[in-house]
C-alpha atoms as a PDB file:
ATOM      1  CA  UNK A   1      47.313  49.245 -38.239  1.00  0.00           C
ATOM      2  CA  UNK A   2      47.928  45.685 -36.598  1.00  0.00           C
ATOM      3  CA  UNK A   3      45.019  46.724 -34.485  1.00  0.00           C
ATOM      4  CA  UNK A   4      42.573  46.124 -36.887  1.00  0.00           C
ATOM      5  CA  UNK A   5      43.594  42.895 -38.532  1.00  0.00           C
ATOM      6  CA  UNK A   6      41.942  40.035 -37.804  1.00  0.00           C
ATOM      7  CA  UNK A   7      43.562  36.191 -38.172  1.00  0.00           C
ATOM      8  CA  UNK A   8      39.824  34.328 -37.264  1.00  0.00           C
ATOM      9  CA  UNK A   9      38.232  32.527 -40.132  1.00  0.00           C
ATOM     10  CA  UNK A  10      35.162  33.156 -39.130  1.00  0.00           C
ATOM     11  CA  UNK A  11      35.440  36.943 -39.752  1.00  0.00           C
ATOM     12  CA  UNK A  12      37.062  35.975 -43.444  1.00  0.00           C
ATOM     13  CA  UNK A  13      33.743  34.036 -44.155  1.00  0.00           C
ATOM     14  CA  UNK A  14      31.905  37.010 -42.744  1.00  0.00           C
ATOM     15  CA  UNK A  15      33.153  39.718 -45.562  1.00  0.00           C
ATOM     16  CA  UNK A  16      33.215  37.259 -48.124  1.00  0.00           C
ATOM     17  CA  UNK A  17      29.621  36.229 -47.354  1.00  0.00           C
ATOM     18  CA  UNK A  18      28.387  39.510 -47.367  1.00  0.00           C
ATOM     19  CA  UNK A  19      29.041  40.914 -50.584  1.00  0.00           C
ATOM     20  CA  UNK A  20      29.133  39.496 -54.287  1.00  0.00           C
ATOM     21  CA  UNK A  21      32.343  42.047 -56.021  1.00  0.00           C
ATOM     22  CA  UNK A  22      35.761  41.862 -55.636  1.00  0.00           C
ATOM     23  CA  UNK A  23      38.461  43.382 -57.163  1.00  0.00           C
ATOM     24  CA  UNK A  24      40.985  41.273 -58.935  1.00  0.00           C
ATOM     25  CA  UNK A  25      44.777  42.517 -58.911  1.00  0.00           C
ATOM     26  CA  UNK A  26      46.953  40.940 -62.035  1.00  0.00           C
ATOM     27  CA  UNK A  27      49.788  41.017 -64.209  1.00  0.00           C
ATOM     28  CA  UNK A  28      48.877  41.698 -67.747  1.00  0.00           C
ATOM     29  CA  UNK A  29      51.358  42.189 -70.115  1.00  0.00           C
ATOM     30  CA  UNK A  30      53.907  43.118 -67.645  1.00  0.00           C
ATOM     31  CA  UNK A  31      51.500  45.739 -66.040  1.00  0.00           C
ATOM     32  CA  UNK A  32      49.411  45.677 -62.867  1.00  0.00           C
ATOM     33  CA  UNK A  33      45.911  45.787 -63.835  1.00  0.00           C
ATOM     34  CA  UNK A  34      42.787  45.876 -61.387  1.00  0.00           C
ATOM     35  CA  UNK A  35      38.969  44.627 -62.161  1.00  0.00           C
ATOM     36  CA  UNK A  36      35.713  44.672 -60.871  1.00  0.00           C
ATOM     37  CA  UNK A  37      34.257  41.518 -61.549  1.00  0.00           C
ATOM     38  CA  UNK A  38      31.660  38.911 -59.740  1.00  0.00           C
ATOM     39  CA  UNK A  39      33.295  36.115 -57.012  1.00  0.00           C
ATOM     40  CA  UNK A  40      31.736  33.049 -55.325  1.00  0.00           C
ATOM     41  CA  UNK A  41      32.781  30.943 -52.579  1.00  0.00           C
ATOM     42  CA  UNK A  42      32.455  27.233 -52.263  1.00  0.00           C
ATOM     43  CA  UNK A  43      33.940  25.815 -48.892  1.00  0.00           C
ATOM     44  CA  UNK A  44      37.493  26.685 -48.758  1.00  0.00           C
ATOM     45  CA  UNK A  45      37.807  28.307 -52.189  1.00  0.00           C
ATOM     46  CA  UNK A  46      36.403  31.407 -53.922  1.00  0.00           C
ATOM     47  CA  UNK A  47      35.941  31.223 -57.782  1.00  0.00           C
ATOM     48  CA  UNK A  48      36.482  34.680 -59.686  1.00  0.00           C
ATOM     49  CA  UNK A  49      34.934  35.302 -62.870  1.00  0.00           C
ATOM     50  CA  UNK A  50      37.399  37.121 -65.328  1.00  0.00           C
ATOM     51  CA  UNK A  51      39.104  36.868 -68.705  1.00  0.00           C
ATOM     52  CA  UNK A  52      42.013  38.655 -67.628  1.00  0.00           C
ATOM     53  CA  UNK A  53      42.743  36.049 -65.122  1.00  0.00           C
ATOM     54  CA  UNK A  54      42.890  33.628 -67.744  1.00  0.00           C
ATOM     55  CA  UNK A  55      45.145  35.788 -69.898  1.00  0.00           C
ATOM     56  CA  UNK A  56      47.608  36.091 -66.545  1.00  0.00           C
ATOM     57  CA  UNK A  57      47.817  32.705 -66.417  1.00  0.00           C
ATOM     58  CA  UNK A  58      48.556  31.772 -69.856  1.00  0.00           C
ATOM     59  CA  UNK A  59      51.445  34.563 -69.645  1.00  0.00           C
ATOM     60  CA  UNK A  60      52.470  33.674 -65.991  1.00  0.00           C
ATOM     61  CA  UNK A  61      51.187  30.102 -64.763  1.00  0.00           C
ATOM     62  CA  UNK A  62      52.688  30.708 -61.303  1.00  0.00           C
ATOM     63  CA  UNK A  63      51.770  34.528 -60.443  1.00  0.00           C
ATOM     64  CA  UNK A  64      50.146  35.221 -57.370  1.00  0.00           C
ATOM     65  CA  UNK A  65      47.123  37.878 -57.623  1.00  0.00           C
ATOM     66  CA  UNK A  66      45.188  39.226 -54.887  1.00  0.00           C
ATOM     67  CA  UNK A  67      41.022  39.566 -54.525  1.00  0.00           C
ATOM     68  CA  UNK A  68      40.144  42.236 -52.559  1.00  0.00           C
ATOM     69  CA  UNK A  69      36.237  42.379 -51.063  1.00  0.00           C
ATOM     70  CA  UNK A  70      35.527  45.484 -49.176  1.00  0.00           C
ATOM     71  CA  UNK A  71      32.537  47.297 -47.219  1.00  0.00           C
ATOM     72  CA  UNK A  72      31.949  50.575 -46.589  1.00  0.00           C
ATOM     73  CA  UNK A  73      29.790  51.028 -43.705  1.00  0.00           C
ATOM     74  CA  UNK A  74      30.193  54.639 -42.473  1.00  0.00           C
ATOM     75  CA  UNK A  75      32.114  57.937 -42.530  1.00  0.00           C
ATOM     76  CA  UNK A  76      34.020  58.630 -39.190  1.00  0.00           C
ATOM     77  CA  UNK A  77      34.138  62.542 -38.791  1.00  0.00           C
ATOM     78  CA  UNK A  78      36.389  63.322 -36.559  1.00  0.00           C
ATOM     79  CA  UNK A  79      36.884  67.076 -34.632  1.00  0.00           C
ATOM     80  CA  UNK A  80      39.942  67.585 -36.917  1.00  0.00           C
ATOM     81  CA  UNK A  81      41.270  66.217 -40.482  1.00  0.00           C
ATOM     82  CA  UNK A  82      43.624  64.062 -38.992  1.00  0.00           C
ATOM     83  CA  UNK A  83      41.645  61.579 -37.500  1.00  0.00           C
ATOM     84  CA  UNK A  84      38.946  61.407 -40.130  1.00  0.00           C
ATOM     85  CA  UNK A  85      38.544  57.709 -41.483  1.00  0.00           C
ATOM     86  CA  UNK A  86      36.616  55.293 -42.902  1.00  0.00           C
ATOM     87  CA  UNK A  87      34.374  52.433 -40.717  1.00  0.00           C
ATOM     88  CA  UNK A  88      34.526  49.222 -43.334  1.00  0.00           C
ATOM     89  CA  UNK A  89      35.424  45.500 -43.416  1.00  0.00           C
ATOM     90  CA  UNK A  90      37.905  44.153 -45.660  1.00  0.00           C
ATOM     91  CA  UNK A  91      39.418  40.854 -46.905  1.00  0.00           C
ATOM     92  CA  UNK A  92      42.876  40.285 -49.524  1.00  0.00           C
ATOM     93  CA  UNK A  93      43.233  37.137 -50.900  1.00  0.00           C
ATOM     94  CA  UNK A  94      46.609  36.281 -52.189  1.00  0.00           C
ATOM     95  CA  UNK A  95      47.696  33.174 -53.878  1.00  0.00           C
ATOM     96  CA  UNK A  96      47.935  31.241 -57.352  1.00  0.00           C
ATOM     97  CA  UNK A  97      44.655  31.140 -59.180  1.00  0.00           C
ATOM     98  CA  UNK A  98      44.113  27.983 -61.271  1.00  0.00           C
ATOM     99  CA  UNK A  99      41.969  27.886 -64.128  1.00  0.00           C
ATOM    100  CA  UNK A 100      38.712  25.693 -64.165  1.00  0.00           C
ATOM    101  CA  UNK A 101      38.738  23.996 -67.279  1.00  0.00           C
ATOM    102  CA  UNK A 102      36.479  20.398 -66.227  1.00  0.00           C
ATOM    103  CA  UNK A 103      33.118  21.076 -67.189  1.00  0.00           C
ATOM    104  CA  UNK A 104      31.087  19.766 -63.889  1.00  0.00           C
ATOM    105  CA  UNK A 105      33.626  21.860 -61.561  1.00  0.00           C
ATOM    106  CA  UNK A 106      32.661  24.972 -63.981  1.00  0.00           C
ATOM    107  CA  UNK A 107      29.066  24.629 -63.419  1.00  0.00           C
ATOM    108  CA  UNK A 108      29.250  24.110 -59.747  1.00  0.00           C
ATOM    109  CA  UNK A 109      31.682  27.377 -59.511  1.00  0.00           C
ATOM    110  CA  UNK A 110      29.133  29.696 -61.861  1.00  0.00           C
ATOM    111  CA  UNK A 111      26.265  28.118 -59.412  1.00  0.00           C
ATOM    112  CA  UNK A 112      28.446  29.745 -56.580  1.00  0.00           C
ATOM    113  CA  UNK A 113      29.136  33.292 -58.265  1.00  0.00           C
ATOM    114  CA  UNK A 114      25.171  32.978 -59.263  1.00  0.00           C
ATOM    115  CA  UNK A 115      23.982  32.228 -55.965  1.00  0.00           C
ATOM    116  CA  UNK A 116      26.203  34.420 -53.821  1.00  0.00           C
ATOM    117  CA  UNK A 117      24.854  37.726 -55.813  1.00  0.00           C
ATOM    118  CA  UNK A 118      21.241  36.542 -56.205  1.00  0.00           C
ATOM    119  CA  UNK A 119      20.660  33.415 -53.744  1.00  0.00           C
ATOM    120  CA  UNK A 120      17.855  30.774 -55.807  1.00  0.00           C
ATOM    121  CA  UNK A 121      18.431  32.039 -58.734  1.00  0.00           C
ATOM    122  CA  UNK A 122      20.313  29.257 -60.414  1.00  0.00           C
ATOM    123  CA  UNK A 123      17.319  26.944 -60.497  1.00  0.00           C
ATOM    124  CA  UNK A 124      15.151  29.914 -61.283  1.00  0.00           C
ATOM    125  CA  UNK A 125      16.806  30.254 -65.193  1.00  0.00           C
ATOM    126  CA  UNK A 126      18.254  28.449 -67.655  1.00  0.00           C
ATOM    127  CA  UNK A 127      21.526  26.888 -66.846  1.00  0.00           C
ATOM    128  CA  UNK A 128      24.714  27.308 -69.024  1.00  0.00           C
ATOM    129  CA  UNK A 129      24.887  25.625 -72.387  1.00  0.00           C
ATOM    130  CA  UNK A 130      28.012  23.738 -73.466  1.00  0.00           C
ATOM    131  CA  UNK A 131      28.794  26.720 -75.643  1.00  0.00           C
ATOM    132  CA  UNK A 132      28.308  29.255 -72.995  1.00  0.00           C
ATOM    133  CA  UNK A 133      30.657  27.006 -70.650  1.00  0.00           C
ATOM    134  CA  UNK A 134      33.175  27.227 -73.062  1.00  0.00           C
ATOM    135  CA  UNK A 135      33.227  30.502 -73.704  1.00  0.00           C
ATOM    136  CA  UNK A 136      33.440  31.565 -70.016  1.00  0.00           C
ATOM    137  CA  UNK A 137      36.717  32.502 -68.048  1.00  0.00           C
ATOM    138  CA  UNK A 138      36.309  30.928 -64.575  1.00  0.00           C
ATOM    139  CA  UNK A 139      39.395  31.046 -61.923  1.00  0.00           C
ATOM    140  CA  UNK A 140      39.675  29.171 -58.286  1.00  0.00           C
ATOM    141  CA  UNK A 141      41.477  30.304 -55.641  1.00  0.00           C
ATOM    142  CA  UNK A 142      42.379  28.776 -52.425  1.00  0.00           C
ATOM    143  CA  UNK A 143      41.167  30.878 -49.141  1.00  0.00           C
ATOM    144  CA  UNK A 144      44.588  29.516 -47.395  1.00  0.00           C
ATOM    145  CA  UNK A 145      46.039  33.003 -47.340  1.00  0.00           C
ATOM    146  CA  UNK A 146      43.947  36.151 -46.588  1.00  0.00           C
ATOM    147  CA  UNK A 147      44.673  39.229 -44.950  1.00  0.00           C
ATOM    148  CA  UNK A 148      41.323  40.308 -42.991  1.00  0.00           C
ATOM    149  CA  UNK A 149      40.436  43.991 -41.582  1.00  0.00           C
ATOM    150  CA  UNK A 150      37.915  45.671 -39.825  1.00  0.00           C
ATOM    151  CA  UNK A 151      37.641  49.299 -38.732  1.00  0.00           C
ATOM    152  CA  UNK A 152      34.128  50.723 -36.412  1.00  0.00           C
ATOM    153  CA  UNK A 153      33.092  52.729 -34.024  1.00  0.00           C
ATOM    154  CA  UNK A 154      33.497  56.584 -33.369  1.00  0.00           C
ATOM    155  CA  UNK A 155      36.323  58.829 -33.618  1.00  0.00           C
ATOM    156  CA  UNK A 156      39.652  58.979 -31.677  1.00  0.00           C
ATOM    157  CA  UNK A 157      39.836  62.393 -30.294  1.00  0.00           C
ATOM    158  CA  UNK A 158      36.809  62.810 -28.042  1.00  0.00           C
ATOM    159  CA  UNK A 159      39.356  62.878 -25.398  1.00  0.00           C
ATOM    160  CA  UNK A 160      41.879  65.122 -26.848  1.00  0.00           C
ATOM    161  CA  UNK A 161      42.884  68.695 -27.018  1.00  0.00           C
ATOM    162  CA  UNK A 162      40.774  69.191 -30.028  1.00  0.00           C
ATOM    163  CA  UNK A 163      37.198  67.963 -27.916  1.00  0.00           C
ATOM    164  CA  UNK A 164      37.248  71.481 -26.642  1.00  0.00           C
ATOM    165  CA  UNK A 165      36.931  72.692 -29.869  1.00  0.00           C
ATOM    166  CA  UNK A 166      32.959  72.503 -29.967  1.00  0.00           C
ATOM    167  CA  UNK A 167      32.607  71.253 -33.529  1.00  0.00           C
ATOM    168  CA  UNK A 168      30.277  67.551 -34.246  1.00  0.00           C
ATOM    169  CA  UNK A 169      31.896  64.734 -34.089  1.00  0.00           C
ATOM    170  CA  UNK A 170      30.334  60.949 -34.611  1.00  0.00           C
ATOM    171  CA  UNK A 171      29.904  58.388 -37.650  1.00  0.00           C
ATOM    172  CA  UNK A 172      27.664  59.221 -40.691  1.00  0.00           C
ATOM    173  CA  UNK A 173      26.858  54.754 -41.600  1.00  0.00           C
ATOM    174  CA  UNK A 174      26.686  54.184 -45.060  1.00  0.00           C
ATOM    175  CA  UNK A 175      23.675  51.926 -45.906  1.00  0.00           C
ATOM    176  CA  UNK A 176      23.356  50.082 -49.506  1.00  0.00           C
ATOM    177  CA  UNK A 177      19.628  48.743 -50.072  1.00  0.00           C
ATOM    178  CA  UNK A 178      18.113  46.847 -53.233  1.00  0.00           C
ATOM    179  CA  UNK A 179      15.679  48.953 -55.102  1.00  0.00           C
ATOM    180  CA  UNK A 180      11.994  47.444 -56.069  1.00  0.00           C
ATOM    181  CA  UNK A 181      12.151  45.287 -59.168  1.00  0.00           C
ATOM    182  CA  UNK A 182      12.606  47.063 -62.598  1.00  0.00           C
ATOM    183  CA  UNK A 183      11.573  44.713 -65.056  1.00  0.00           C
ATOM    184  CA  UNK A 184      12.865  43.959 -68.092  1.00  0.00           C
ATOM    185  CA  UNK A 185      10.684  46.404 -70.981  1.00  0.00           C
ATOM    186  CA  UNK A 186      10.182  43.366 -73.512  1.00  0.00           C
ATOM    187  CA  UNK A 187       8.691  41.488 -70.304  1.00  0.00           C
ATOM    188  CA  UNK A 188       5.971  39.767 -71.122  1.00  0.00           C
ATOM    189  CA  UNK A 189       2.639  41.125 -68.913  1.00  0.00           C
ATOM    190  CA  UNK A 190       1.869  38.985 -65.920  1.00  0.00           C
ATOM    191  CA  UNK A 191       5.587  37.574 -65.083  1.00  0.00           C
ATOM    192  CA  UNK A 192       5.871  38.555 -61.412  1.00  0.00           C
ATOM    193  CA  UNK A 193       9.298  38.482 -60.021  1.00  0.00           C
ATOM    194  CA  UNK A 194       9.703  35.481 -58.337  1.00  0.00           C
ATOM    195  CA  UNK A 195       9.476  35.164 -54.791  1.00  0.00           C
ATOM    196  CA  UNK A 196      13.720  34.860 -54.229  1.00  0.00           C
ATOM    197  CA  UNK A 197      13.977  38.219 -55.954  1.00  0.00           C
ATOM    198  CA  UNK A 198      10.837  40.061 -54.471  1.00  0.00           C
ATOM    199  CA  UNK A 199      11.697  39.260 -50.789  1.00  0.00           C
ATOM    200  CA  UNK A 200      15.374  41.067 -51.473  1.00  0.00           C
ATOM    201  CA  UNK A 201      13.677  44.681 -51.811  1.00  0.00           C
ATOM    202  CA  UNK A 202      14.543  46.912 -49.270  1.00  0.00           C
ATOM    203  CA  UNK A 203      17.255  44.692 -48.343  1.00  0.00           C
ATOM    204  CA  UNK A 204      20.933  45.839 -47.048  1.00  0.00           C
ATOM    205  CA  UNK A 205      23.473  44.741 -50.290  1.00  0.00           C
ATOM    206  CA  UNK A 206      26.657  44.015 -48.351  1.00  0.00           C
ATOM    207  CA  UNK A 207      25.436  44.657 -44.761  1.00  0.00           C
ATOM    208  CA  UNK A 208      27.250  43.004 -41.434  1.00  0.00           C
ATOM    209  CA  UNK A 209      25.708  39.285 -41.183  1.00  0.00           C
ATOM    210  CA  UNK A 210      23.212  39.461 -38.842  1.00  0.00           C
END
């Protein structure tokens, strides 16, 4: 649907800004293989946490895999099964991932994936150790060739055979909110969440920019 493909930046920075999972397409072993795992983006490049993008390249140096980043923001409902769909945004990335192996460029890309999930929190808690840094699977990827889509508003058929029908017809949105903070059990008493974390409550998690 051509209609809903977009070729403006700005709307690529948009999806990838509002959300904090992707899904990372690979060749493993000669089979396709698809993971959840945490992204951040850093000007023109978006670093992907993942082991099995470091065993792809080690197999494969130059295969292309694709991050996908997508939002859900409503149910259309349409008067008949045909026209029933999905409002969301949506961003593929496709290209050669490299593997960060210099130690300051590692930091700076786990300071994106920290701070796009959980913004402040990198200078909140301790920082990687040279051990942890080695023993962590980070891959970069340049945002040079995306395919960007977005799909809203109500149904198709309001003006159709089947609006005579008398059934409802309209957009149930889909709203994703953090929770209060749980904390952790062996907490220690009087460690309030800190002020980065509090103010998130009753946030939307992966809502349009405002």
């Amino acid at each position: 649907m051509k209609e809903k493909g977009s070729h403006r930046r700005a709307d690529l920075d948009a999806v990838l800004a509002a959300g904090f999972l992707c899904h990372l397409g690979v060749v493993v072993d000669g089979a396709p293989m698809v993971v959840p795992t945490v992204y951040g983006v850093e000007g023109d490049r978006i670093y992907v946490h993942g082991s099995v993008a470091s065993r792809s390249l080690v197999q494969a140096p130059d295969g292309v895999v694709c991050v996908s980043v997508t939002h859900v923001d409503g149910l259309v409902l349409a008067r008949s099964v045909f026209e029933h769909g999905v409002n969301y945004r949506s961003a593929m990335i496709y290209g050669v991932p490299r593997l960060v192996t210099d130690p300051d460029e590692k930091l700076r890309g786990l300071r994106a994936l920290t701070e796009q999930s959980a913004p402040g929190q990198w200078e909140y808690v301790r920082r990687p150790s040279r051990k942890e840094l080695a023993a962590t699977a980070l891959v970069s990827l340049e945002l040079t060739e995306a395919s960007v889509k977005i799909a809203s508003g109500p149904p198709d058929d309001g003006d159709g055979p089947d609006a005579e029908l008398g059934v409802w017809a309209g957009v149930l949105p889909l709203v994703t909110r953090f929770g209060e903070p749980v904390a952790d059990p062996l907490l220690p008493a009087g460690i309030e969440p800190p002020a980065h974390i509090a103010e998130r409550a009753g946030r939307v998690a992966g809502g349009p920019p405002a």
